[in-house]
C-alpha atoms as a PDB file:
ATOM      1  CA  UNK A   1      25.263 -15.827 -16.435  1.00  0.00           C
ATOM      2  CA  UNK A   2      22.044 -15.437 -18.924  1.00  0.00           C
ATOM      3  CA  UNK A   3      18.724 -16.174 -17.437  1.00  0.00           C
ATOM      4  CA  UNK A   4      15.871 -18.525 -19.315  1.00  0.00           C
ATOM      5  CA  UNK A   5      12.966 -16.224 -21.202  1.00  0.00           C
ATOM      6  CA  UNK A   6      10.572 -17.444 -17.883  1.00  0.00           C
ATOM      7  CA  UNK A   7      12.481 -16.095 -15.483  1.00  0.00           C
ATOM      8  CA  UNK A   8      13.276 -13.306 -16.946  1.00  0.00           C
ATOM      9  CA  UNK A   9      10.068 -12.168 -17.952  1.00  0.00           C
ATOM     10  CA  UNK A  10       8.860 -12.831 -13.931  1.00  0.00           C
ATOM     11  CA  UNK A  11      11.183 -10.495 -13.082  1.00  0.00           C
ATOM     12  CA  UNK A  12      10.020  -7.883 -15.345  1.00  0.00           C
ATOM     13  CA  UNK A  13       6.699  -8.934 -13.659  1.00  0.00           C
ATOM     14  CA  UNK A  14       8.024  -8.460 -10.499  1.00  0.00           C
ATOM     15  CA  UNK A  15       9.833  -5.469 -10.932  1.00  0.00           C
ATOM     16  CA  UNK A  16       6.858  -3.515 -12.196  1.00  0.00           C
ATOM     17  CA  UNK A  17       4.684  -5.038  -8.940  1.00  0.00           C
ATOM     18  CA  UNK A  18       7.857  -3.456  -7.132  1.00  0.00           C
ATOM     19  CA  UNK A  19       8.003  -0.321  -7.962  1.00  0.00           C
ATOM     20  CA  UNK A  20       4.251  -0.044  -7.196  1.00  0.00           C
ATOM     21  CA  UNK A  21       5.082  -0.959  -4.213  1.00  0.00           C
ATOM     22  CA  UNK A  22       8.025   1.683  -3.163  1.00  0.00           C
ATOM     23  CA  UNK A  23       5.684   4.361  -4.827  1.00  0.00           C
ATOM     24  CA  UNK A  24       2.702   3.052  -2.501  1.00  0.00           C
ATOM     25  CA  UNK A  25       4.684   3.401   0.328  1.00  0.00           C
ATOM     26  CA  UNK A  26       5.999   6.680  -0.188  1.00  0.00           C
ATOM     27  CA  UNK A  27       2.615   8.121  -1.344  1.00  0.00           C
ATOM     28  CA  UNK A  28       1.371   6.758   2.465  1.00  0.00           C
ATOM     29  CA  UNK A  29       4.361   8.766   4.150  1.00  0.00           C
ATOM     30  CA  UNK A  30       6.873   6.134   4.777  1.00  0.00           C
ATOM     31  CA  UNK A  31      10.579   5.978   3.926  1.00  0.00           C
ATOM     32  CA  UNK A  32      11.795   4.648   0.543  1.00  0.00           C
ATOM     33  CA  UNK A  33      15.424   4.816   0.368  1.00  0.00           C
ATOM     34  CA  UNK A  34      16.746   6.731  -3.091  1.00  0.00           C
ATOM     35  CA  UNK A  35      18.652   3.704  -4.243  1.00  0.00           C
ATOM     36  CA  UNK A  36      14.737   1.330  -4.219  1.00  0.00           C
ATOM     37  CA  UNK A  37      12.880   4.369  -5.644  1.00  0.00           C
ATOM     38  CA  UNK A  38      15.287   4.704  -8.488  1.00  0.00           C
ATOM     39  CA  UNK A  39      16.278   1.634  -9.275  1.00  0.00           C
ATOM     40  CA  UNK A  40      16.141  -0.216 -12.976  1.00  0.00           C
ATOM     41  CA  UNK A  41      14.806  -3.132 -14.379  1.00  0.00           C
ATOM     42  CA  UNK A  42      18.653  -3.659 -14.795  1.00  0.00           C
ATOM     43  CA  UNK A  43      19.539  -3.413 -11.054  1.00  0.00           C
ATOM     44  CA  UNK A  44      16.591  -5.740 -10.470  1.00  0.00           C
ATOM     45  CA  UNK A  45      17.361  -8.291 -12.554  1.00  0.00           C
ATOM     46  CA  UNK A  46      21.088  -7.830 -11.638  1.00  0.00           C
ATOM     47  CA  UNK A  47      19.792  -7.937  -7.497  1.00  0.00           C
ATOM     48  CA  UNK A  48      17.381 -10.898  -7.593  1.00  0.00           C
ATOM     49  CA  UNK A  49      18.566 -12.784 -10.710  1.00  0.00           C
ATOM     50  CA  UNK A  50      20.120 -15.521  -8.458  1.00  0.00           C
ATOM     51  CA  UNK A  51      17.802 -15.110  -5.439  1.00  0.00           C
ATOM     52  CA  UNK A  52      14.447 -15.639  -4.045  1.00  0.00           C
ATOM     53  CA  UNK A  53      13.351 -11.849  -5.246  1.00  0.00           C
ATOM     54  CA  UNK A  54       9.935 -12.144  -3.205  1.00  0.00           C
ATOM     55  CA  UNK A  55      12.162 -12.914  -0.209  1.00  0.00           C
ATOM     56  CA  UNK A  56      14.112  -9.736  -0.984  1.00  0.00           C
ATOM     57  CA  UNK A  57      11.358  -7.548  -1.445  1.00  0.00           C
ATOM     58  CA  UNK A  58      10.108  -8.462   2.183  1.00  0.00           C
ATOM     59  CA  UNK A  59      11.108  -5.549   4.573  1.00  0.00           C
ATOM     60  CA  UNK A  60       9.723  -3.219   6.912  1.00  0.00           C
ATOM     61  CA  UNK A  61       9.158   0.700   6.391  1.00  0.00           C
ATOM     62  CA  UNK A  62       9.433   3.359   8.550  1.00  0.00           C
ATOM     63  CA  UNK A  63       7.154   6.570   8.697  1.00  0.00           C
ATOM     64  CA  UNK A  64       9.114   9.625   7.667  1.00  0.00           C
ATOM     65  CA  UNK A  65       8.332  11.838  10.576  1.00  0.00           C
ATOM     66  CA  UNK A  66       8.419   8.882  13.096  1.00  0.00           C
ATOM     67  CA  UNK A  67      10.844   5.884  12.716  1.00  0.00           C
ATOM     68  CA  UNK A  68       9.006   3.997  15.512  1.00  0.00           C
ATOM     69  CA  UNK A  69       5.704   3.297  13.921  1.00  0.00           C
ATOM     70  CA  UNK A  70       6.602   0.624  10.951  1.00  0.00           C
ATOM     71  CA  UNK A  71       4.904  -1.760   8.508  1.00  0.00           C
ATOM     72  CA  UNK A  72       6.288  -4.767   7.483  1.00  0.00           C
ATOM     73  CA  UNK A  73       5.547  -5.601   3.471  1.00  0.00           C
ATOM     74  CA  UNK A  74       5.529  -8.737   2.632  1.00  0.00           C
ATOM     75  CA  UNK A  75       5.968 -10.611  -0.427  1.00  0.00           C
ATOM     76  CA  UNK A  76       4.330 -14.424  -0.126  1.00  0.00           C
ATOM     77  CA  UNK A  77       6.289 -16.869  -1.480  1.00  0.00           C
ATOM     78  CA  UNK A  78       3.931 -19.721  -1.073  1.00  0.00           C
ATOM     79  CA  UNK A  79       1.721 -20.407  -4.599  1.00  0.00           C
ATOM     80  CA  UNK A  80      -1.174 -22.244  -2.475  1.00  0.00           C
ATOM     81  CA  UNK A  81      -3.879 -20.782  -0.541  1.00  0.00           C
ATOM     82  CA  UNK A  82      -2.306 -18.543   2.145  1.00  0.00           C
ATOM     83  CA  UNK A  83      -3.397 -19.909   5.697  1.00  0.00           C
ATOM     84  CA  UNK A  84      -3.319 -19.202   9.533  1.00  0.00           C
ATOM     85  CA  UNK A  85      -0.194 -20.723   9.554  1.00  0.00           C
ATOM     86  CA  UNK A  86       1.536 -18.696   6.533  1.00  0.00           C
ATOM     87  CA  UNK A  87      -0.055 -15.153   8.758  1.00  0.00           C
ATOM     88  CA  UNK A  88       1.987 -16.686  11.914  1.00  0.00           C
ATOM     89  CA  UNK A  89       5.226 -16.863  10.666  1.00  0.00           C
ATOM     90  CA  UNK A  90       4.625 -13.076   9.297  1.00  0.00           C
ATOM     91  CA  UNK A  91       3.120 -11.884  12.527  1.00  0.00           C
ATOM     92  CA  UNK A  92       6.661 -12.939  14.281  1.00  0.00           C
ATOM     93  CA  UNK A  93       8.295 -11.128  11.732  1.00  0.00           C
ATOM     94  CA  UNK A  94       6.941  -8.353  12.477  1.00  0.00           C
ATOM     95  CA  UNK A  95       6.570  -8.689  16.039  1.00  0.00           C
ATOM     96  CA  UNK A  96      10.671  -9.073  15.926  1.00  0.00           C
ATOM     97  CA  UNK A  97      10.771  -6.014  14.017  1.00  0.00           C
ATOM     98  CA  UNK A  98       8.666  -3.753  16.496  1.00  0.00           C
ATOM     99  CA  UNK A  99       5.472  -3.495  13.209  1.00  0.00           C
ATOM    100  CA  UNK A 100       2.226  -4.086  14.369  1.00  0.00           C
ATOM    101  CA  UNK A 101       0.610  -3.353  10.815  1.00  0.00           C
ATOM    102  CA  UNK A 102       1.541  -5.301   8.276  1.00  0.00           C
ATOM    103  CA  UNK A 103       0.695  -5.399   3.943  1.00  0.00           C
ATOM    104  CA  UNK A 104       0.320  -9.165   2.393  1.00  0.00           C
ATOM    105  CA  UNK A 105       1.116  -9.486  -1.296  1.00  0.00           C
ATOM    106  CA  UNK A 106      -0.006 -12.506  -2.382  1.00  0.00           C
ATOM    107  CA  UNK A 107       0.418 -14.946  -5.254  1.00  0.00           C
ATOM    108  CA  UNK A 108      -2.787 -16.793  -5.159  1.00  0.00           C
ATOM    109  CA  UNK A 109      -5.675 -16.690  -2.164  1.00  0.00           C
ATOM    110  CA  UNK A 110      -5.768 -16.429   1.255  1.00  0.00           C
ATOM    111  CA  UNK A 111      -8.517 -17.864   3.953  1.00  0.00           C
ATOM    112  CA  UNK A 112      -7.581 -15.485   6.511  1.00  0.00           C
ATOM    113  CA  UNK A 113     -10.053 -13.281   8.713  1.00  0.00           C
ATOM    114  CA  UNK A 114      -8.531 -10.463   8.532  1.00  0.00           C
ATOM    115  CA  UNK A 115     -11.182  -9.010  11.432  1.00  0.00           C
ATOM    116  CA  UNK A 116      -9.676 -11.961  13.795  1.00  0.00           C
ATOM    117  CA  UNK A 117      -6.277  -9.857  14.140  1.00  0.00           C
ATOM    118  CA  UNK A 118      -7.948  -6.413  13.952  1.00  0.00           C
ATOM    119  CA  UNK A 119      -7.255  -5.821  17.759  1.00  0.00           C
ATOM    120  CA  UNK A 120      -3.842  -6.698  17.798  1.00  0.00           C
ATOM    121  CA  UNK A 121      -2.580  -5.711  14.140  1.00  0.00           C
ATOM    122  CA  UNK A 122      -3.450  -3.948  11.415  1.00  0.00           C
ATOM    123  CA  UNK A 123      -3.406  -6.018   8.074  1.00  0.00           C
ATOM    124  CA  UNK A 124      -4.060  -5.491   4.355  1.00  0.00           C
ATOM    125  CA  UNK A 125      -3.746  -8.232   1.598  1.00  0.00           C
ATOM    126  CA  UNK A 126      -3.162  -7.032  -1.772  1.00  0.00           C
ATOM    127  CA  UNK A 127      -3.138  -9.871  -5.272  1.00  0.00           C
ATOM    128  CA  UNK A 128       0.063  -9.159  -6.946  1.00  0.00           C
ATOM    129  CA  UNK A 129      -1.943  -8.533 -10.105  1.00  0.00           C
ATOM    130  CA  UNK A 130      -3.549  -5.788  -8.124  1.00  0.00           C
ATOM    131  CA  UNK A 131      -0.035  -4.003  -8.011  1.00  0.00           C
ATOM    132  CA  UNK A 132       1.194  -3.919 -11.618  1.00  0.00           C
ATOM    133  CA  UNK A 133       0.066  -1.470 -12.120  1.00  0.00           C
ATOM    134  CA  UNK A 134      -0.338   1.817 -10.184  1.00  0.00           C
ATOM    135  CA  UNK A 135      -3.693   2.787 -10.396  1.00  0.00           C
ATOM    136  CA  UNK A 136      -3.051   6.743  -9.189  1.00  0.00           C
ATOM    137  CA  UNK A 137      -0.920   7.182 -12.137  1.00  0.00           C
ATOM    138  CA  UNK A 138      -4.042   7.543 -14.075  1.00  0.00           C
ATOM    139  CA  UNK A 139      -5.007  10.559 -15.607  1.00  0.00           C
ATOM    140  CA  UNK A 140      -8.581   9.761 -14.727  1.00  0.00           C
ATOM    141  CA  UNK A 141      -7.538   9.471 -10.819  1.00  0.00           C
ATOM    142  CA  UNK A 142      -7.472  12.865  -9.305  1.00  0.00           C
ATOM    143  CA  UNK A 143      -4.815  13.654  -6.114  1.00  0.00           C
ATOM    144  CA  UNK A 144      -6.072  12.003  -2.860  1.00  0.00           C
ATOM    145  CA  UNK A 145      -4.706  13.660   0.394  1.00  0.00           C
ATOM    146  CA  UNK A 146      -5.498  12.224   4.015  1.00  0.00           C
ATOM    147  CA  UNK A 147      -6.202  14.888   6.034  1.00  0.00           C
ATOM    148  CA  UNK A 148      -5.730  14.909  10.019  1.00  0.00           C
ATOM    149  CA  UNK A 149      -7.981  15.008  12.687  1.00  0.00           C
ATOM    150  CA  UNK A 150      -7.291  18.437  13.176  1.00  0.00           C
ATOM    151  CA  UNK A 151      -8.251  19.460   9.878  1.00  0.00           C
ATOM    152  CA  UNK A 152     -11.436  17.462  10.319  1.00  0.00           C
ATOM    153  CA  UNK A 153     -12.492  19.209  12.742  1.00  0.00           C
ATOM    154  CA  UNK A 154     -12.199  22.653  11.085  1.00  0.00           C
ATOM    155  CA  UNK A 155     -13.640  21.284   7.867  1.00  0.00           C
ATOM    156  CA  UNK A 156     -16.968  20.127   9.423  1.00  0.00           C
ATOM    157  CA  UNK A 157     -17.274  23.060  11.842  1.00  0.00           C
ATOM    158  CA  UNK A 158     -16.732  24.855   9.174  1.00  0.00           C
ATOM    159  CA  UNK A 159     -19.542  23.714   7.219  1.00  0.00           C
ATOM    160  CA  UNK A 160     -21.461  22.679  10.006  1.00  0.00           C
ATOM    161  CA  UNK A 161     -21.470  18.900   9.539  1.00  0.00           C
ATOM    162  CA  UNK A 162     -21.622  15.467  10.927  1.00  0.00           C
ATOM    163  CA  UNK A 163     -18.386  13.538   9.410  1.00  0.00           C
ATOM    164  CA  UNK A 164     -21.118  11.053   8.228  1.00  0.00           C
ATOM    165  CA  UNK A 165     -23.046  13.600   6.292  1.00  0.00           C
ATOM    166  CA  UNK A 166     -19.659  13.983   3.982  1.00  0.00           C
ATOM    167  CA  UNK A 167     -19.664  12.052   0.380  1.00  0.00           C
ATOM    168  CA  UNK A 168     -18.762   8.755   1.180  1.00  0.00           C
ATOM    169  CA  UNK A 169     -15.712   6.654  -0.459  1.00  0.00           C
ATOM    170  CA  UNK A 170     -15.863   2.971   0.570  1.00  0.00           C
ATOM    171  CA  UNK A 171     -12.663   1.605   2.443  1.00  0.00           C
ATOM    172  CA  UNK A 172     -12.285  -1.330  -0.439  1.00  0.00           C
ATOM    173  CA  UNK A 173     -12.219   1.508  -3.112  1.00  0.00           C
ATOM    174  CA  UNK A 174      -8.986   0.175  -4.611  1.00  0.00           C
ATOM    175  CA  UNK A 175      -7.566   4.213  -4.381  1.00  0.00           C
ATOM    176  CA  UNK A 176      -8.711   3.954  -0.773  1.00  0.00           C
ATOM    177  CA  UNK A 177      -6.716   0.283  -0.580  1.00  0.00           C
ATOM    178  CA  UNK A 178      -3.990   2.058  -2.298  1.00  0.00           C
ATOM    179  CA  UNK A 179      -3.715   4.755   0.501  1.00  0.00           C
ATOM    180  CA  UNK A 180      -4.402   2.817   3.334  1.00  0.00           C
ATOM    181  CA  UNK A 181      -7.679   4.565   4.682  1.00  0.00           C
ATOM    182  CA  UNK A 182      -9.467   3.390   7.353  1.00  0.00           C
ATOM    183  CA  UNK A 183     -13.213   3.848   8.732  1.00  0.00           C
ATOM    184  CA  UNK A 184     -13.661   7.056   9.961  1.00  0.00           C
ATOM    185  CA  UNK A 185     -10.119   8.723   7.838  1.00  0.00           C
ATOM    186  CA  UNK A 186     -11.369  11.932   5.790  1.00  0.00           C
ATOM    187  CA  UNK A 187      -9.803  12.761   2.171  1.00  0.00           C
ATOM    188  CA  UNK A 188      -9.142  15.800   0.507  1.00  0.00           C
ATOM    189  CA  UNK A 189      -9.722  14.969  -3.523  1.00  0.00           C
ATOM    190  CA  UNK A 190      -7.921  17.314  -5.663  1.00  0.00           C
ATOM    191  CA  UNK A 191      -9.176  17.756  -9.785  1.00  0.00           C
ATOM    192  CA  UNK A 192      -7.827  19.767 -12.248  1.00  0.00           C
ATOM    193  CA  UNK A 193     -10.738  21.903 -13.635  1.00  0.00           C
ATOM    194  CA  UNK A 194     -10.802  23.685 -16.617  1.00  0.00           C
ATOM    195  CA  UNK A 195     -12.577  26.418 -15.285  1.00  0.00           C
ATOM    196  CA  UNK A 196     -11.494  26.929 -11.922  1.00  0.00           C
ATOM    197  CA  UNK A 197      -8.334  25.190 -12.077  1.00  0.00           C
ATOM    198  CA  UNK A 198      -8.512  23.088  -9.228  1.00  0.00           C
ATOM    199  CA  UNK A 199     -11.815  21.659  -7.910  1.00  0.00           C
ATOM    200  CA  UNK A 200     -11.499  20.310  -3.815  1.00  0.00           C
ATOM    201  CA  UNK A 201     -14.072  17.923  -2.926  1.00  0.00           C
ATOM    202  CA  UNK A 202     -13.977  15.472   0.494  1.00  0.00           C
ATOM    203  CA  UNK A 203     -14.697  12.131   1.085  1.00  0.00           C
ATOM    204  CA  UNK A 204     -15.574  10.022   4.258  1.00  0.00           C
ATOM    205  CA  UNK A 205     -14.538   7.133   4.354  1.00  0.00           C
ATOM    206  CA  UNK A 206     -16.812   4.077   5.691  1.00  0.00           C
END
């Protein structure tokens, strides 16, 4: 059965929010199975043609080198403002799924605090606009890498610093958003350099 021009083109919409999505989550070290990274607009369309596709595109993640910490992504499917009430039903959801951080991809706005949850969960909102396209892909975006605390530790001992005394990137950078850094995370920025072929700067981020 042939779908209308609309609905096609939001699936081509959604599709390319999508794949951001599945490349996000794999860039943050979380499992994408082959079948979502690979998939075509044909698959898509073929998947979510006759379905709610937001609904579909809802599901929880696992970290690659530990299946027990998850986040649960999901796709609002409400076009008003997203509320306390919209945030319970997803908080269940990922309560019943064992996630206690969770990534909000919204249509329109939201009126949530997000610091009101910050003991309990961890949550991010994104716009969908935000995710069509992946900003990391740019040429003029050099390689972010989290480091771990370990490797803090060395770097300012190393150079005999305070982690504060580090160039700072702000945690609503949108690469920052993009990674998932938190207050306190250190990155390791990698730029290609005509000179001396790769340049490694670090940023703190607050």
């Amino acid at each position: 059965m042939e779908i209308g021009k609309d609905r096609a083109a939001e699936l081509k919409r959604l599709f390319r929010i999508f794949k951001t999505v599945t490349q996000m989550m794999s860039d943050r070290g979380y499992f994408v199975t082959s079948d979502f990274r690979d998939m075509r607009f044909e698959e898509f369309e073929e998947r979510f043609k006759d379905k709610d596709a937001r609904q579909g595109m809802s599901m929880p993640y696992m970290k690659r080198e530990n299946d027990q910490q998850k986040v649960y992504v999901f796709f609002s499917q409400t076009t008003a403002k997203f509320g306390k009430e919209d945030l319970k039903l997803k908080l269940n959801q990922m309560t019943d799924n064992g996630a206690t951080s969770g990534i909000i991809i919204l249509q329109g706005e939201s009126n949530v605090n997000v610091a009101d949850y910050e003991k309990e969960y961890k949550l991010e909102f994104f716009k969908e606009e935000e995710l069509l396209v992946n900003i990391t892909e740019h040429e003029l975006v050099p390689q972010h890498l989290l480091i771990t605390e370990e490797e803090k530790k060395e770097l300012l001992k190393r150079y005999k610093l305070k982690e504060q005394q580090l160039p700072k990137i702000l945690v609503t950078d949108p690469v920052a958003r993009y990674y998932g850094l938190s207050r306190g995370d250190v990155v390791k920025i990698i730029r290609e350099s005509e000179t001396a072929g790769k340049y490694v700067t670090y940023r703190y981020v607050s």
